[in-house]
N, C-alpha and C. Protein backbone atom coordinates (compact mmCIF):
# COMPACT_ATOMS: atom_id res chain seq x y z
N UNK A 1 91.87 72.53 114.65
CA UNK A 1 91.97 73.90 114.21
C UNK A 1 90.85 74.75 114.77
N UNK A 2 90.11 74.26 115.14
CA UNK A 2 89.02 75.11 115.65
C UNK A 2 89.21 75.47 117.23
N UNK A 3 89.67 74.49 117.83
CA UNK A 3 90.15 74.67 119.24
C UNK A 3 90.76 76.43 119.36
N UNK A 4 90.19 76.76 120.17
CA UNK A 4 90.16 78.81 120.27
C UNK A 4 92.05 78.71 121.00
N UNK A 5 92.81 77.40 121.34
CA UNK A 5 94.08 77.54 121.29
C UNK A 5 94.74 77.93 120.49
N UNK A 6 94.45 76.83 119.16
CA UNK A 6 95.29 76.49 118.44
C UNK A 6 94.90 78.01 117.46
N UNK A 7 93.89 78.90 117.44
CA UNK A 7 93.73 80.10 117.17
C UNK A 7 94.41 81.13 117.75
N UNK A 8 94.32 81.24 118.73
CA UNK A 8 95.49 81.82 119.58
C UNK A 8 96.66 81.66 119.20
N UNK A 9 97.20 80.72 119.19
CA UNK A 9 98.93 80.19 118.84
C UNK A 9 99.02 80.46 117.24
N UNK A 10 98.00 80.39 116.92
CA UNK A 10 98.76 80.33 115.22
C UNK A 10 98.55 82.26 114.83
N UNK A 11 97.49 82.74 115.41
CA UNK A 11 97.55 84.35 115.46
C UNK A 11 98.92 84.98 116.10
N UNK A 12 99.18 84.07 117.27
CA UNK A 12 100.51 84.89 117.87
C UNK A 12 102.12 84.51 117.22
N UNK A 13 101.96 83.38 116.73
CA UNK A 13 102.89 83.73 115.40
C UNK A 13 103.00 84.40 115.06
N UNK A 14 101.47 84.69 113.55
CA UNK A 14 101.58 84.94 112.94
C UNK A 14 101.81 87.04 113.42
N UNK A 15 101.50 87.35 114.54
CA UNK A 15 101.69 88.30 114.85
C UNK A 15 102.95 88.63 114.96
N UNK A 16 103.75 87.74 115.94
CA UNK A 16 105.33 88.03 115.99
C UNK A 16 105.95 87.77 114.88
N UNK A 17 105.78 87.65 113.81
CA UNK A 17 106.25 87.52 112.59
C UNK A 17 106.49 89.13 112.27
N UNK A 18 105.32 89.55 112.11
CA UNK A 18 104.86 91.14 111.84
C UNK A 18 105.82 91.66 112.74
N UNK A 19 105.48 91.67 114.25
CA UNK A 19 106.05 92.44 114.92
C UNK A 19 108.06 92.32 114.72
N UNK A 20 107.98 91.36 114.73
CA UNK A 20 109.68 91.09 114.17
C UNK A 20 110.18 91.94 113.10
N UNK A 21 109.40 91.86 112.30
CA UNK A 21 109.69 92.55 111.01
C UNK A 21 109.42 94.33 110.71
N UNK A 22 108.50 94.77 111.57
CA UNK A 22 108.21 96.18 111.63
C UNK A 22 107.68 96.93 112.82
N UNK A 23 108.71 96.01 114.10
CA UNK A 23 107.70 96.65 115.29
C UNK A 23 108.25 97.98 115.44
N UNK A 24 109.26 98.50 114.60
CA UNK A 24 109.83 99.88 114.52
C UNK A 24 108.94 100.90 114.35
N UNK A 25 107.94 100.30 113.49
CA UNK A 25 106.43 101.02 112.81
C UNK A 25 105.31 100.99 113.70
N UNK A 26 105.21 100.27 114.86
CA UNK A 26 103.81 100.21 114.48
C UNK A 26 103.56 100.26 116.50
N UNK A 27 102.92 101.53 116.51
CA UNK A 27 102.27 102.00 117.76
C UNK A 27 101.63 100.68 118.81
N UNK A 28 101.13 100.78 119.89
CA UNK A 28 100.58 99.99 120.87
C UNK A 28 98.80 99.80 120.49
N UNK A 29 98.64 101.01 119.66
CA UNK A 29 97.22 101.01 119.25
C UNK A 29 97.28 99.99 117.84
N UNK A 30 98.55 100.42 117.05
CA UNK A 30 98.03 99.20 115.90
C UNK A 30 98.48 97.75 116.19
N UNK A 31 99.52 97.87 117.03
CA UNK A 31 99.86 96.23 117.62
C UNK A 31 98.60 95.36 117.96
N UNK A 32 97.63 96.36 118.73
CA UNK A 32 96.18 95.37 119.05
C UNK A 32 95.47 95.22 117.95
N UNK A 33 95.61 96.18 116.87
CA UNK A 33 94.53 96.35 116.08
C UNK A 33 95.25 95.33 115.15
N UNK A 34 96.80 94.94 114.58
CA UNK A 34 97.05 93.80 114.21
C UNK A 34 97.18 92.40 114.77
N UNK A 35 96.88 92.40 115.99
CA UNK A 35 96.72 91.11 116.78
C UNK A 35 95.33 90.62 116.58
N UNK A 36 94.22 91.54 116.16
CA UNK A 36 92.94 91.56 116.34
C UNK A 36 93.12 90.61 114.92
N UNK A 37 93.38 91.49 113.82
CA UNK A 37 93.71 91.32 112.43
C UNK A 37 94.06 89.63 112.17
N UNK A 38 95.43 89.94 112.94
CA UNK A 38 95.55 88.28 112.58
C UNK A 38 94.48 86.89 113.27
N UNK A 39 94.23 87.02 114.59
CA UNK A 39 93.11 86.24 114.68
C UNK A 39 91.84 86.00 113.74
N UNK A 40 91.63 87.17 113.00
CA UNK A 40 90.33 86.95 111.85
C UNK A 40 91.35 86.49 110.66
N UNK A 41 92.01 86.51 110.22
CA UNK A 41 92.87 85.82 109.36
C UNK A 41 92.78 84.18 109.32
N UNK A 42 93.31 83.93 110.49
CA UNK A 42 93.54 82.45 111.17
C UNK A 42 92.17 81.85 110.98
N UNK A 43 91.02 82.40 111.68
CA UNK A 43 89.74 82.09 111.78
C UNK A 43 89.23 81.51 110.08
N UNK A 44 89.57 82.62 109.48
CA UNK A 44 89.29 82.31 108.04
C UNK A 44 89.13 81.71 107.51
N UNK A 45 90.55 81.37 107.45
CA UNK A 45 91.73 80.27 107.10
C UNK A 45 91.04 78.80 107.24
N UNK A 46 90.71 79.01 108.76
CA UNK A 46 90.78 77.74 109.05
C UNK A 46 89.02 77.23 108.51
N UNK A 47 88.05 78.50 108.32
CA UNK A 47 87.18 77.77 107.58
C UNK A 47 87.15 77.19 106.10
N UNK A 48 87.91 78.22 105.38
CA UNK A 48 87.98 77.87 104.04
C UNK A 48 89.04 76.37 103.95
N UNK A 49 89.61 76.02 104.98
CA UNK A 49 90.08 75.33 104.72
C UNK A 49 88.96 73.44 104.86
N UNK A 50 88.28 73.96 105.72
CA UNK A 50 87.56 72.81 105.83
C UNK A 50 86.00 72.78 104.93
N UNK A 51 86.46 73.51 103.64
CA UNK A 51 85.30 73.41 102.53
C UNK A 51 86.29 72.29 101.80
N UNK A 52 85.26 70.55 101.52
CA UNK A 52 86.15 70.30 100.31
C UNK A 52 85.84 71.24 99.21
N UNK A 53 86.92 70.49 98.14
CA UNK A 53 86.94 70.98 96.68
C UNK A 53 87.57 69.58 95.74
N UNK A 54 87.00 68.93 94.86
CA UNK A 54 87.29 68.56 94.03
C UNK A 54 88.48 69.00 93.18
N UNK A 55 89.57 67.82 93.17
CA UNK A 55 90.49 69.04 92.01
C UNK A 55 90.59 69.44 91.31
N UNK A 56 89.50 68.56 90.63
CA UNK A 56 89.33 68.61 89.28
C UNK A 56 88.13 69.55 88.76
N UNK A 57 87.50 70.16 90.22
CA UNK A 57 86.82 70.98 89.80
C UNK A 57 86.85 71.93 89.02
N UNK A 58 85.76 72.66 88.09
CA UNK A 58 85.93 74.00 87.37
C UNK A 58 85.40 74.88 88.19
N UNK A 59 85.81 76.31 87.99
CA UNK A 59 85.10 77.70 88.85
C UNK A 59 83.39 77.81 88.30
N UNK A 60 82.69 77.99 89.49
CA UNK A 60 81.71 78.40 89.33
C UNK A 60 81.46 79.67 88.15
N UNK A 61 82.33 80.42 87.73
CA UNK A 61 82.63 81.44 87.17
C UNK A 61 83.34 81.77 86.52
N UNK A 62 83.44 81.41 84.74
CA UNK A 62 84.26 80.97 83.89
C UNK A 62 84.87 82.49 83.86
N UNK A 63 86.23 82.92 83.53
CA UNK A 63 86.92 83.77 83.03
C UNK A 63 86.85 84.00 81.74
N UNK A 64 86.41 85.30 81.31
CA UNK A 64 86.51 85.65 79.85
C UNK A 64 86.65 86.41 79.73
N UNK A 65 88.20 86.94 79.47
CA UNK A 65 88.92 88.32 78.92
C UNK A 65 88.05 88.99 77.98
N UNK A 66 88.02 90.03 78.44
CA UNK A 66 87.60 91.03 77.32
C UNK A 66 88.64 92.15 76.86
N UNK A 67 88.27 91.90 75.22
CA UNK A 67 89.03 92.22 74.47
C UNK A 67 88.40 93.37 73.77
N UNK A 68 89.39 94.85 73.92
CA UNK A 68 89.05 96.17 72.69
C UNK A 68 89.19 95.23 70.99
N UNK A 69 88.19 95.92 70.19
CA UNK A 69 88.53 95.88 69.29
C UNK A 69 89.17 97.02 68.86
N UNK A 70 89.71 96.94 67.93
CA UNK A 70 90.79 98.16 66.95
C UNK A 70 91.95 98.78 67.40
C-alpha cells in the first residue's frame, strides 16, 4: 500500500468513480483539484490503516451526553 503505484491506482479509481457519476458537473479545474483530493484520501487511508488497534479496545475519550435539565 505504500508503493506510490498502488496510490495512483487506487486514487484513479477512486476518481473515475466520481467522474462516472458527475463528470456532467465538474470543470477541468475541479477534475484536478478532485484527482488531487482523492490521492490524499488514499494516502490517509492507507496510514490509518496500518495503526494497530485492539478490539477490544476503549476510546481514549469516553462519550458523555449531556443532558438539559427541565
Amino acid at each position: 500500500m505504500n508503493d506510490p503505484i498502488d496510490v495512483k491506482a487506487q486514487s484513479d479509481v477512486l476518481f473515475d468513480c466520481l467522474k462516472g457519476l458527475y463528470s456532467d458537473r465538474f470543470s477541468l479545474e475541479t477534475q484536478k483539484e478532485l484527482r488531487s483530493a482523492m490521492e490524499t484520501v488514499v494516502k490517509t487511508v492507507a496510514v490509518l490503516r496500518s495503526v494497530e488497534m485492539d478490539a477490544y479496545g476503549d476510546p481514549s475519550l469516553p462519550f458523555t451526553p449531556f443532558r438539559k435539565e427541565g
